[in-house]
C-alpha atoms as a PDB file:
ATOM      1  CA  UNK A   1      44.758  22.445  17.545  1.00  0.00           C
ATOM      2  CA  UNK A   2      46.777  21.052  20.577  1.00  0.00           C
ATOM      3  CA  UNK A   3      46.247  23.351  23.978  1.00  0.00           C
ATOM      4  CA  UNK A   4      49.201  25.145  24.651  1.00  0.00           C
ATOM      5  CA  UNK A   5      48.877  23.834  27.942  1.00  0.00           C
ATOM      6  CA  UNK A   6      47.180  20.342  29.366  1.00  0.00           C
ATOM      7  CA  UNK A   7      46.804  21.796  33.044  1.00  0.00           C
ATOM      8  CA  UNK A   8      46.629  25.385  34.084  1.00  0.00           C
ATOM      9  CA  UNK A   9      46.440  25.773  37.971  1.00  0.00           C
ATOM     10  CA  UNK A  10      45.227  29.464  38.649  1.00  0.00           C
ATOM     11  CA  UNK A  11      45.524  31.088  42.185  1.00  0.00           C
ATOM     12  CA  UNK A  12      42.652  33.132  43.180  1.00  0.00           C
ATOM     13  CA  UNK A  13      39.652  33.151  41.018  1.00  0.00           C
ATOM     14  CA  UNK A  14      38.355  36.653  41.618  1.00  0.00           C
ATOM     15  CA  UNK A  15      38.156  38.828  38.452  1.00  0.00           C
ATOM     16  CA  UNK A  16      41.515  38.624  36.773  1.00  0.00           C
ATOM     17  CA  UNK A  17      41.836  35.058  37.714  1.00  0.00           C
ATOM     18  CA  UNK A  18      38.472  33.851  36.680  1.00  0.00           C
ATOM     19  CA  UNK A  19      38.607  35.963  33.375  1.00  0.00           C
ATOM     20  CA  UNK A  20      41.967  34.151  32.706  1.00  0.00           C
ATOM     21  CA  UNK A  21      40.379  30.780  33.231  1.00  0.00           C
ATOM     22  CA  UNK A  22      37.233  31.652  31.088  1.00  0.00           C
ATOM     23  CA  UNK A  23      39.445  32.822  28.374  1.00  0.00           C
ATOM     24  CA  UNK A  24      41.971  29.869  28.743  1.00  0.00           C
ATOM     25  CA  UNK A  25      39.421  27.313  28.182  1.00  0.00           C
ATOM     26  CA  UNK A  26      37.632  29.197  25.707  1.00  0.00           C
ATOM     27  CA  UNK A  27      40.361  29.668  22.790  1.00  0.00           C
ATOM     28  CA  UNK A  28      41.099  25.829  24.369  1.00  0.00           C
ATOM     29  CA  UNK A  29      44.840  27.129  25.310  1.00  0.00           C
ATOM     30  CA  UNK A  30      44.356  24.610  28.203  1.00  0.00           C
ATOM     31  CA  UNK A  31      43.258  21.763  28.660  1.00  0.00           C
ATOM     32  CA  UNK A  32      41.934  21.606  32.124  1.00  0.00           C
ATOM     33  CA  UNK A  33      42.056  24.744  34.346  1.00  0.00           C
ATOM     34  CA  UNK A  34      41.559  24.157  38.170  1.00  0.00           C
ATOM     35  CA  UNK A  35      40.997  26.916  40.510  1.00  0.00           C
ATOM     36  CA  UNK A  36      42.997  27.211  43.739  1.00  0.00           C
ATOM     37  CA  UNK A  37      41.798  29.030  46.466  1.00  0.00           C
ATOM     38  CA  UNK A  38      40.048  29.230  49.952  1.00  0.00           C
ATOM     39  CA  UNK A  39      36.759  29.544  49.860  1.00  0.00           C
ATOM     40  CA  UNK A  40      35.529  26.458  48.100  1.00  0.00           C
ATOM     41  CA  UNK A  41      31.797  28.218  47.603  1.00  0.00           C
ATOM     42  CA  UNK A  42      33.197  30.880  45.756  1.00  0.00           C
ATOM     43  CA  UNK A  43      35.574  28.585  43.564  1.00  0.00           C
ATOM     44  CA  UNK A  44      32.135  26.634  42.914  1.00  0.00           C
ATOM     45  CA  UNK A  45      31.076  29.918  41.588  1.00  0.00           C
ATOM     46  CA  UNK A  46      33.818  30.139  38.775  1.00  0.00           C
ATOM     47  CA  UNK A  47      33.925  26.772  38.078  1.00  0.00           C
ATOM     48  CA  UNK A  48      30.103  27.356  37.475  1.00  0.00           C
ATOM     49  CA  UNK A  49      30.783  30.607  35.034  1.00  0.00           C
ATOM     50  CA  UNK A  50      33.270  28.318  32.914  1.00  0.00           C
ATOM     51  CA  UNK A  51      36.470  29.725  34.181  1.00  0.00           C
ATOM     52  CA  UNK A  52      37.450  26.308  35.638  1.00  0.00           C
ATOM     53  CA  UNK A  53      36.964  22.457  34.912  1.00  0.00           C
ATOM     54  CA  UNK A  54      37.928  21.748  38.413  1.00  0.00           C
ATOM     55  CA  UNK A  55      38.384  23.627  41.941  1.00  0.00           C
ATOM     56  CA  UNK A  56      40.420  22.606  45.120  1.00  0.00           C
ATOM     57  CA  UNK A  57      41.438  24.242  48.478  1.00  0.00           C
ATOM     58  CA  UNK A  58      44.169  22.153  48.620  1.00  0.00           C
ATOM     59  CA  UNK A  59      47.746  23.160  47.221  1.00  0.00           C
ATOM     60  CA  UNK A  60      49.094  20.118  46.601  1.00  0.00           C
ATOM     61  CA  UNK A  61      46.185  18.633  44.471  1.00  0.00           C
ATOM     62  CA  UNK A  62      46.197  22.145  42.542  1.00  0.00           C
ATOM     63  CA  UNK A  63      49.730  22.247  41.559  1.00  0.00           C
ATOM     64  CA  UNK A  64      51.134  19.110  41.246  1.00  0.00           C
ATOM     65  CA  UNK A  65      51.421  18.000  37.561  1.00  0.00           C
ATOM     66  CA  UNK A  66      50.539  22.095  36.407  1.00  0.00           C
ATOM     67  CA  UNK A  67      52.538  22.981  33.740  1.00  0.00           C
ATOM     68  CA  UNK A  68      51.806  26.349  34.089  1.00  0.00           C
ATOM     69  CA  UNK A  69      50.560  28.272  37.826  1.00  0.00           C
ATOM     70  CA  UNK A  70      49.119  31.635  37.186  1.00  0.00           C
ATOM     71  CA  UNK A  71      49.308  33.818  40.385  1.00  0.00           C
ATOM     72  CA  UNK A  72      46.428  36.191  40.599  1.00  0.00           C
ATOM     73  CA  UNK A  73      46.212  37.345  43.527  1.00  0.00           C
ATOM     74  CA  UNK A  74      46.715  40.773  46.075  1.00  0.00           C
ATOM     75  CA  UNK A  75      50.328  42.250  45.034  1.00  0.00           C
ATOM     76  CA  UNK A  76      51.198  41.409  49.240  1.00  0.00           C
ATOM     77  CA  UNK A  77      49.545  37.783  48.898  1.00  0.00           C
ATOM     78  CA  UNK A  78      52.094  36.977  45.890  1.00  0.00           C
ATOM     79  CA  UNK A  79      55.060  36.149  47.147  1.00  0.00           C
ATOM     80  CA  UNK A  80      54.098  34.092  50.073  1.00  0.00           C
ATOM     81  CA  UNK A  81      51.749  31.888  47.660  1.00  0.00           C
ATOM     82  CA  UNK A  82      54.957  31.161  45.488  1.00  0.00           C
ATOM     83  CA  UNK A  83      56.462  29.721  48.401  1.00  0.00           C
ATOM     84  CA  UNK A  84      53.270  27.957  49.169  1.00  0.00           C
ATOM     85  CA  UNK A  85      53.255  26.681  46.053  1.00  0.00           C
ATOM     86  CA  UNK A  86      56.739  25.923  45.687  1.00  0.00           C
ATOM     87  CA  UNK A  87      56.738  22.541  46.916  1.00  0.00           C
ATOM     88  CA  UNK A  88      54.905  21.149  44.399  1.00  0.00           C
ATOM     89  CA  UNK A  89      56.576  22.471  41.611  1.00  0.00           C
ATOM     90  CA  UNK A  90      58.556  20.512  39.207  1.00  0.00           C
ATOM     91  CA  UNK A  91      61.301  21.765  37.546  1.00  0.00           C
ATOM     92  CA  UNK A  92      59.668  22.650  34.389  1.00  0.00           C
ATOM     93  CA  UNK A  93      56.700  23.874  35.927  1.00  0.00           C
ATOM     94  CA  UNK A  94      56.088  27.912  34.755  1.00  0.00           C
ATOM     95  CA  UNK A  95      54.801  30.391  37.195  1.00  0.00           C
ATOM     96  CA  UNK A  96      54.064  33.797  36.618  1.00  0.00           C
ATOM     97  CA  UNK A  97      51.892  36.271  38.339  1.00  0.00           C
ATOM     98  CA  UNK A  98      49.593  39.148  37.629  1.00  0.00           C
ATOM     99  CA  UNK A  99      50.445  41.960  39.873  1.00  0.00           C
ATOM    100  CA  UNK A 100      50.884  45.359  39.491  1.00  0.00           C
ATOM    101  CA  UNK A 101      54.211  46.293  41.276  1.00  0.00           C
ATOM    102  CA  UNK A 102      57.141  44.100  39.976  1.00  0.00           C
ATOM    103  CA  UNK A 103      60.306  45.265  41.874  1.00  0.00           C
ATOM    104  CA  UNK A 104      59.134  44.292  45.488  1.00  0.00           C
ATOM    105  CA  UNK A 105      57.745  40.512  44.081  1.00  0.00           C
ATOM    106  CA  UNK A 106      60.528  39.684  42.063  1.00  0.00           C
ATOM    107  CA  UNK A 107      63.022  40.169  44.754  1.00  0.00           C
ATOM    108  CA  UNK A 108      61.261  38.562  47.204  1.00  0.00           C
ATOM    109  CA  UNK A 109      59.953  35.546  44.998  1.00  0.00           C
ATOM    110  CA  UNK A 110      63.656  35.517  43.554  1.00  0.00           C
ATOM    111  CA  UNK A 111      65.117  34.737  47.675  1.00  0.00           C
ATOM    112  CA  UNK A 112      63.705  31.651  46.908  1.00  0.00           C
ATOM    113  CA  UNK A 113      62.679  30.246  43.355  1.00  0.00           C
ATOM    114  CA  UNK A 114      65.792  28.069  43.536  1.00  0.00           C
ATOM    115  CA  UNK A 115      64.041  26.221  40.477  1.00  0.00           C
ATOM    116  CA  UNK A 116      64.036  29.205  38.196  1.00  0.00           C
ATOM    117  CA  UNK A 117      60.364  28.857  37.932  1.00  0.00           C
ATOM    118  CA  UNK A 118      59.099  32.530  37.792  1.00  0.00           C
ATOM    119  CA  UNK A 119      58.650  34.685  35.402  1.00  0.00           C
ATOM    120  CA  UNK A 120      56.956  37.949  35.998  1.00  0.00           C
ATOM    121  CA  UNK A 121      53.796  39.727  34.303  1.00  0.00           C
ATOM    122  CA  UNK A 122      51.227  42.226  34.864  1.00  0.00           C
ATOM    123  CA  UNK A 123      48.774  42.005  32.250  1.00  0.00           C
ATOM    124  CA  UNK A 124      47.300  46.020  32.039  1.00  0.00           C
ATOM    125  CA  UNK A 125      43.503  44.937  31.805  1.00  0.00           C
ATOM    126  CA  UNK A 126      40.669  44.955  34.369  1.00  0.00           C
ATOM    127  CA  UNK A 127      37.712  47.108  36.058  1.00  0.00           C
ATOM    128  CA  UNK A 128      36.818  49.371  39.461  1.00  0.00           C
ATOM    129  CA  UNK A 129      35.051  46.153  40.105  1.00  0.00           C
ATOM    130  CA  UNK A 130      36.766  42.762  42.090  1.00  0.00           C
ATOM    131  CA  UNK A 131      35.483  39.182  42.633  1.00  0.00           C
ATOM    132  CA  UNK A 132      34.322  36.174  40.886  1.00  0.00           C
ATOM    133  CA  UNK A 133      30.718  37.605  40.332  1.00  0.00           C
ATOM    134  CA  UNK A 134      32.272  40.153  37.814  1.00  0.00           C
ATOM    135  CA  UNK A 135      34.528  38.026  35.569  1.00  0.00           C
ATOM    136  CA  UNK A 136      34.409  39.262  31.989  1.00  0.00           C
ATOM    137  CA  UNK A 137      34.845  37.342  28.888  1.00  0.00           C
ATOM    138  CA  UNK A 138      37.228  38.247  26.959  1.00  0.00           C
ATOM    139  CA  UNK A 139      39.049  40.506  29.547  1.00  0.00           C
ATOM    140  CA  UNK A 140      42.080  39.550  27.649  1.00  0.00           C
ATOM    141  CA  UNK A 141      41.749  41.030  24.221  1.00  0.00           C
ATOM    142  CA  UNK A 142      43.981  43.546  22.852  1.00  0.00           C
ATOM    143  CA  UNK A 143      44.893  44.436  26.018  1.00  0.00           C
ATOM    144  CA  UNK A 144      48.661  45.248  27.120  1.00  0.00           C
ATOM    145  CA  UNK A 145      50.603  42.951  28.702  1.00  0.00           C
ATOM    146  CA  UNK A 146      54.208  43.930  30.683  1.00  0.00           C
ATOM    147  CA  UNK A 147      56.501  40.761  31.025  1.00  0.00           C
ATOM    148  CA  UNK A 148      59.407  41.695  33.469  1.00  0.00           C
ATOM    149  CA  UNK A 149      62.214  38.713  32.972  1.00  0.00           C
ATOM    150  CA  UNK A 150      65.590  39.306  35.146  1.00  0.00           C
ATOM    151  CA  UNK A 151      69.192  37.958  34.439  1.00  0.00           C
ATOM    152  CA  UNK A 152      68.215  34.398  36.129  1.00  0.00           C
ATOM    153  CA  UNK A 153      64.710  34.280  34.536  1.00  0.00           C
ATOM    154  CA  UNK A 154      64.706  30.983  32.408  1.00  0.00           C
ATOM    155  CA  UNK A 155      64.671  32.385  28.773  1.00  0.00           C
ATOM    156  CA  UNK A 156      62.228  29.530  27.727  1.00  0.00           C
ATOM    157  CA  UNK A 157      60.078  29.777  30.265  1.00  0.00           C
ATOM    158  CA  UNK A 158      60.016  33.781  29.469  1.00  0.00           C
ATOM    159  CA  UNK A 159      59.195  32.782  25.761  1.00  0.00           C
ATOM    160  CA  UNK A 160      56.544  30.560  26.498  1.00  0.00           C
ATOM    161  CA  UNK A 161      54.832  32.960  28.957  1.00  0.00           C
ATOM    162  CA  UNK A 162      55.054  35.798  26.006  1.00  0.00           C
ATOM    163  CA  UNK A 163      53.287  33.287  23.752  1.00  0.00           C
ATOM    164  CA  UNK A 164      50.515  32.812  26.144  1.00  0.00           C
ATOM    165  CA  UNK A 165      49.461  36.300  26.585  1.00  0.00           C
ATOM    166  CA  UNK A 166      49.995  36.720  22.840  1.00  0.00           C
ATOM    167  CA  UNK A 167      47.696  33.965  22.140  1.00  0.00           C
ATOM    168  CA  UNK A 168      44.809  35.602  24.563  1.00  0.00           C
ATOM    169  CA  UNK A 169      44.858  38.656  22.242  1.00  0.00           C
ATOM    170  CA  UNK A 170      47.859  40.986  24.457  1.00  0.00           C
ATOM    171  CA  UNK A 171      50.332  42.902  23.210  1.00  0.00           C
ATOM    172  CA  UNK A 172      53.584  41.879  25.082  1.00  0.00           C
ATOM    173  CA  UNK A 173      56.131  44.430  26.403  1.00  0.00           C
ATOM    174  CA  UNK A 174      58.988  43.291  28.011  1.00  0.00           C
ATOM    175  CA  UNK A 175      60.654  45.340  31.145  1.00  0.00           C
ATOM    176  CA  UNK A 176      63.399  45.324  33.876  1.00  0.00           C
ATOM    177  CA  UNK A 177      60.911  45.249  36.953  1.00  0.00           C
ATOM    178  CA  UNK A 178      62.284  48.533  38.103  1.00  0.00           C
ATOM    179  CA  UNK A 179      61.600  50.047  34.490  1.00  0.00           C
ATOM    180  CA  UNK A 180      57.824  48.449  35.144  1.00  0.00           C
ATOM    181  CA  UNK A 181      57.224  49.923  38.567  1.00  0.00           C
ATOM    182  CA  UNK A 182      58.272  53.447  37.233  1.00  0.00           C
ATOM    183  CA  UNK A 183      56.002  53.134  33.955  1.00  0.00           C
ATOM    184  CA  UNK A 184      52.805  51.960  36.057  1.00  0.00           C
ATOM    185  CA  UNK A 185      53.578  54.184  38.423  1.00  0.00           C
ATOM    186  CA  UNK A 186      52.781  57.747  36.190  1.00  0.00           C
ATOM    187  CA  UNK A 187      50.322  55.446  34.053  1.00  0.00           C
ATOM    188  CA  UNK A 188      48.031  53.098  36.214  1.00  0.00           C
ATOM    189  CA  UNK A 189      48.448  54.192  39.793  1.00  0.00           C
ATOM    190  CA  UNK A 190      48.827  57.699  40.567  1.00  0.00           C
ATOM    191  CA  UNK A 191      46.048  58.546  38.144  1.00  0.00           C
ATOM    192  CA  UNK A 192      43.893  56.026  40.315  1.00  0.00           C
ATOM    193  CA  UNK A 193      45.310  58.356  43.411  1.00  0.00           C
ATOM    194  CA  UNK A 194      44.223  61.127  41.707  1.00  0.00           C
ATOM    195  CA  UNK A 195      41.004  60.120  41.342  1.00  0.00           C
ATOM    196  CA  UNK A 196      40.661  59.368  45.107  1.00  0.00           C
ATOM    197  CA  UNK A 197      41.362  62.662  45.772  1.00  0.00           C
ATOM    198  CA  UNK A 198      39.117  64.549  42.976  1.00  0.00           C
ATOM    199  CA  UNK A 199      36.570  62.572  44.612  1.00  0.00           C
ATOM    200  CA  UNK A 200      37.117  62.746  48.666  1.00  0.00           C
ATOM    201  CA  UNK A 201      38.034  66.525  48.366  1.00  0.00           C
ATOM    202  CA  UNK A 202      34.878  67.624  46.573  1.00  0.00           C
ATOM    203  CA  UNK A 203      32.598  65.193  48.601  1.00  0.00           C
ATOM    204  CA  UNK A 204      30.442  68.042  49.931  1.00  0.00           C
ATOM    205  CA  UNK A 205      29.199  69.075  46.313  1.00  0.00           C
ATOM    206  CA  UNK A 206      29.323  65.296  45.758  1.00  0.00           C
ATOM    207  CA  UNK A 207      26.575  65.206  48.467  1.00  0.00           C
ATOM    208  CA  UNK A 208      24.733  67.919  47.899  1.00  0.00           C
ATOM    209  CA  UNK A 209      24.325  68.268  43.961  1.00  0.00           C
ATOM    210  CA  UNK A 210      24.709  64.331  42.834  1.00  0.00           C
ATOM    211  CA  UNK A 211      21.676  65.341  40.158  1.00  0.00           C
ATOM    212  CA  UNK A 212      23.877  67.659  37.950  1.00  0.00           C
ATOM    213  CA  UNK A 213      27.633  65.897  37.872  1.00  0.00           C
ATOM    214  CA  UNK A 214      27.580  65.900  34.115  1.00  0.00           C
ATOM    215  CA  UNK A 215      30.109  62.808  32.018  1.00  0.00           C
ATOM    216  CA  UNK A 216      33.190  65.125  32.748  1.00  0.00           C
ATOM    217  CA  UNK A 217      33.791  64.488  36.576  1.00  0.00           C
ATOM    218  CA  UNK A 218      32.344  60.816  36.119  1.00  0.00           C
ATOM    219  CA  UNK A 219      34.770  59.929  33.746  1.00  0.00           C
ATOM    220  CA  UNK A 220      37.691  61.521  35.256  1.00  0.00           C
ATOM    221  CA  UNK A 221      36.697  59.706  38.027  1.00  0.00           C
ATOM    222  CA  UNK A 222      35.327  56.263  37.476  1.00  0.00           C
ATOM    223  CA  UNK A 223      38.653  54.627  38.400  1.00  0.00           C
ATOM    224  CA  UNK A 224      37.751  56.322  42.055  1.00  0.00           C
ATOM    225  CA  UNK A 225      35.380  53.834  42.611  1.00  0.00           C
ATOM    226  CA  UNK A 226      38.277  50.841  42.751  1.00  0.00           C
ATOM    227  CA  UNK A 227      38.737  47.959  45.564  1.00  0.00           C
ATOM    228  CA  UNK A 228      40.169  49.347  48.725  1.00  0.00           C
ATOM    229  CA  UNK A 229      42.359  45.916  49.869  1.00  0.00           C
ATOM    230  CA  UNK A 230      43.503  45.677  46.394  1.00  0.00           C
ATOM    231  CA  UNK A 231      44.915  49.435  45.804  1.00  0.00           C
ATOM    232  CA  UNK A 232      45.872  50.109  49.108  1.00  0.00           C
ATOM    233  CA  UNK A 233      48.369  47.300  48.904  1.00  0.00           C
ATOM    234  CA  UNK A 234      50.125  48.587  45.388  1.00  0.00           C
ATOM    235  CA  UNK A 235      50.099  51.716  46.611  1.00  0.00           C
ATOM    236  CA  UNK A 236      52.168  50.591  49.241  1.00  0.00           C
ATOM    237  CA  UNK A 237      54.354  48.560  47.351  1.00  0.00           C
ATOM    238  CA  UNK A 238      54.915  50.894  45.230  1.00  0.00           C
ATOM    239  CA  UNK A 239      54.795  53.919  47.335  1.00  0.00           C
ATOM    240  CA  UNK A 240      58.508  54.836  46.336  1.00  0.00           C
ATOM    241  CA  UNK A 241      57.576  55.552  43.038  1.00  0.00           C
ATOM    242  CA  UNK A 242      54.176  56.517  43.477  1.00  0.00           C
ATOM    243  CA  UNK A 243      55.386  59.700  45.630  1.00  0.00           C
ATOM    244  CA  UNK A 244      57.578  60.826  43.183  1.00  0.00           C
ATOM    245  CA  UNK A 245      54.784  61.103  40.912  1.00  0.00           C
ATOM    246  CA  UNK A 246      52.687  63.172  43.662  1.00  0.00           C
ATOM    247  CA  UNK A 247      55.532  65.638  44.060  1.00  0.00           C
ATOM    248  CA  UNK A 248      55.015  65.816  39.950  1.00  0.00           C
ATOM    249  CA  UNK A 249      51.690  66.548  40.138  1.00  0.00           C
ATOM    250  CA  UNK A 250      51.986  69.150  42.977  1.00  0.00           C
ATOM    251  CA  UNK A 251      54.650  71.357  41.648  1.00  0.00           C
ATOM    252  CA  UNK A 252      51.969  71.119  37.819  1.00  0.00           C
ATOM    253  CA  UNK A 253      48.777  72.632  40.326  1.00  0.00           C
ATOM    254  CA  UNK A 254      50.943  75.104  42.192  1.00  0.00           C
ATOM    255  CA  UNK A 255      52.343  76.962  38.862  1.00  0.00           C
ATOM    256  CA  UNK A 256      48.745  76.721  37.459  1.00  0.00           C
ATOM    257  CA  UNK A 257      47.371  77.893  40.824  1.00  0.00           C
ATOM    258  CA  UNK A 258      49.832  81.216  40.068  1.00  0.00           C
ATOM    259  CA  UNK A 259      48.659  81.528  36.250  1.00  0.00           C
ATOM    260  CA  UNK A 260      44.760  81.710  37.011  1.00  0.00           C
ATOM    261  CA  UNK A 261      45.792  83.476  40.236  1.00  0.00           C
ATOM    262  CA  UNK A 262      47.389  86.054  37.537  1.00  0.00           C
ATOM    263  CA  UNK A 263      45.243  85.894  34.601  1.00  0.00           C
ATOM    264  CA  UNK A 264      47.931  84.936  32.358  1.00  0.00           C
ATOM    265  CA  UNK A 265      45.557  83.862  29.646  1.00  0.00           C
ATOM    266  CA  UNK A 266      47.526  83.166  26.915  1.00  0.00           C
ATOM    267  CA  UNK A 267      49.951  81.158  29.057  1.00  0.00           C
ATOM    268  CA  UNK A 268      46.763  79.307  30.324  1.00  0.00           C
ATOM    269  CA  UNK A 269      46.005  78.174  26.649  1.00  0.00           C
ATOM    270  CA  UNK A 270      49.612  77.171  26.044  1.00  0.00           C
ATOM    271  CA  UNK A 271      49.203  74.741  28.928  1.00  0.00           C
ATOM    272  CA  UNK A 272      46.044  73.317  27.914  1.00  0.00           C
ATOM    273  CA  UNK A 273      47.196  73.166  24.434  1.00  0.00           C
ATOM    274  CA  UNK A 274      50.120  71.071  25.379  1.00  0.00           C
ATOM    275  CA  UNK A 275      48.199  69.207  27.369  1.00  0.00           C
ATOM    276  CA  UNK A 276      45.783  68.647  24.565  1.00  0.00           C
ATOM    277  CA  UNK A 277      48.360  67.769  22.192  1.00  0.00           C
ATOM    278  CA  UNK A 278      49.946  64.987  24.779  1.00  0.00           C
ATOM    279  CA  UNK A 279      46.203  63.651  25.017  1.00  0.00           C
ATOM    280  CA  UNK A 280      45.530  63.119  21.915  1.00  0.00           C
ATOM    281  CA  UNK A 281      48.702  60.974  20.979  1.00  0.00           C
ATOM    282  CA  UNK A 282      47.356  58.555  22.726  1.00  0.00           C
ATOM    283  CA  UNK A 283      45.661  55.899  20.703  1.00  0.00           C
END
């Protein structure tokens, strides 16, 4: 079968990029994938896991003749690669990114995408863990992808970036970036604040009784253990929405602080309940 693609230039080959490559070149949806980035011994690296066929430092050999630039880098590092990037970019040429705030990028790749080159996307995969040494195969698969085209998004290029993370086993759900930042806002990064604070604030039994924290706190937790450069900088971008949700949360552990406070058991098992109930409609 013909590759959707005959060269895919991807921009940062950390997890999420590398992953991408390995997958690309594995269900042969490209052709050739080469790996942009700075550090030519860690490209090496991902070019040696089979998530590239070539790697380059330099922008122009990376992106001229791509016809398709995947942008997978830190949500602050985005839109200032575009422009990088945008030299070498011919008209046809499809970029899309990988971030997880939408709003701030868009705008600020939109001042300047005179080409109509971007379209937006956060794929909803990944791990606690970052860098080329953890790329996963298969990353991909039946995962949840967010694709956020605007008014002046090219509608073909918005098609044929919903067909790509189709083909790599996503489901594809398209949002206004505003809509997106909202969503992954109550979904993706408040519960990763959350679990910064479960952690920090019980540190001392943390410290002290490590031998007896049973599945339940590790669990709730695991996202706790995330990259600091990479969530610091969405929860900044995001912060807008983000405090919203932490004004949600508070006013939720301030009228369950009064029910325990006032033994109001069967009000206690009404709120679990629900919360049970919400839980488990989940799939």
């Amino acid at each position: 079968m013909k590759p959707m693609f005959n060269k895919v230039t991807i921009v940062g080959m950390g997890l999420m990029g590398g992953s991408l490559g390995l997958s690309l070149l594995d269900k042969k949806l490209a052709k050739n994938v080469t790996g942009l980035g700075r550090n030519l011994k860690r490209l090496q690296i991902a070019r040696k896991k089979g998530a590239a066929t070539g790697v380059t430092t330099d922008y122009k050999t990376a992106v001229t003749g791509a016809d398709l630039v995947v942008i997978a880098l830190p949500v602050m590092m985005i839109p200032a690669a575009f422009k990088d990037i945008k030299p070498f970019l011919s008209k046809d040429t499809i970029v899309t990114d990988m971030g997880s705030v939408k709003g701030a990028i868009c705008a600020k790749i939109g001042l300047f995408d005179t080409g109509r080159n971007f379209v937006g996307s956060h794929p909803m995969v990944g791990s606690e863990k970052a860098g080329v040494e953890f790329i996963i195969k298969g990353l991909y698969e039946k995962g949840v992808c967010i694709v956020t085209p605007e008014k002046r998004t090219d509608s073909k290029k918005s098609a044929s970036i919903t067909l790509l993370w189709e083909a790599l086993g996503m489901k594809v759900i398209k949002m206004a970036p505003k809509e997106h930042d909202e969503c992954t806002a109550a979904v993706s990064h408040f519960p990763h604040l959350a679990a910064f604070a479960m952690v920090v604030s019980h540190e001392g039994q943390i410290r002290k009784n490590k031998a007896v924290i049973g599945p339940g706190f590790k669990d709730s937790t695991r996202i706790a253990a995330s990259n600091e450069e990479l969530w610091s900088e969405i929860i900044l971008m995001n912060k807008g929405e983000i405090l919203k949700n932490i004004d949600l949360y508070i006013k939720q552990l301030v009228l369950l602080s009064g029910v325990i406070n006032d033994s109001r058991l069967n009000e206690l098992k009404e709120y679990i309940k629900k919360s049970r109930i919400l839980r488990e409609s989940i799939k």
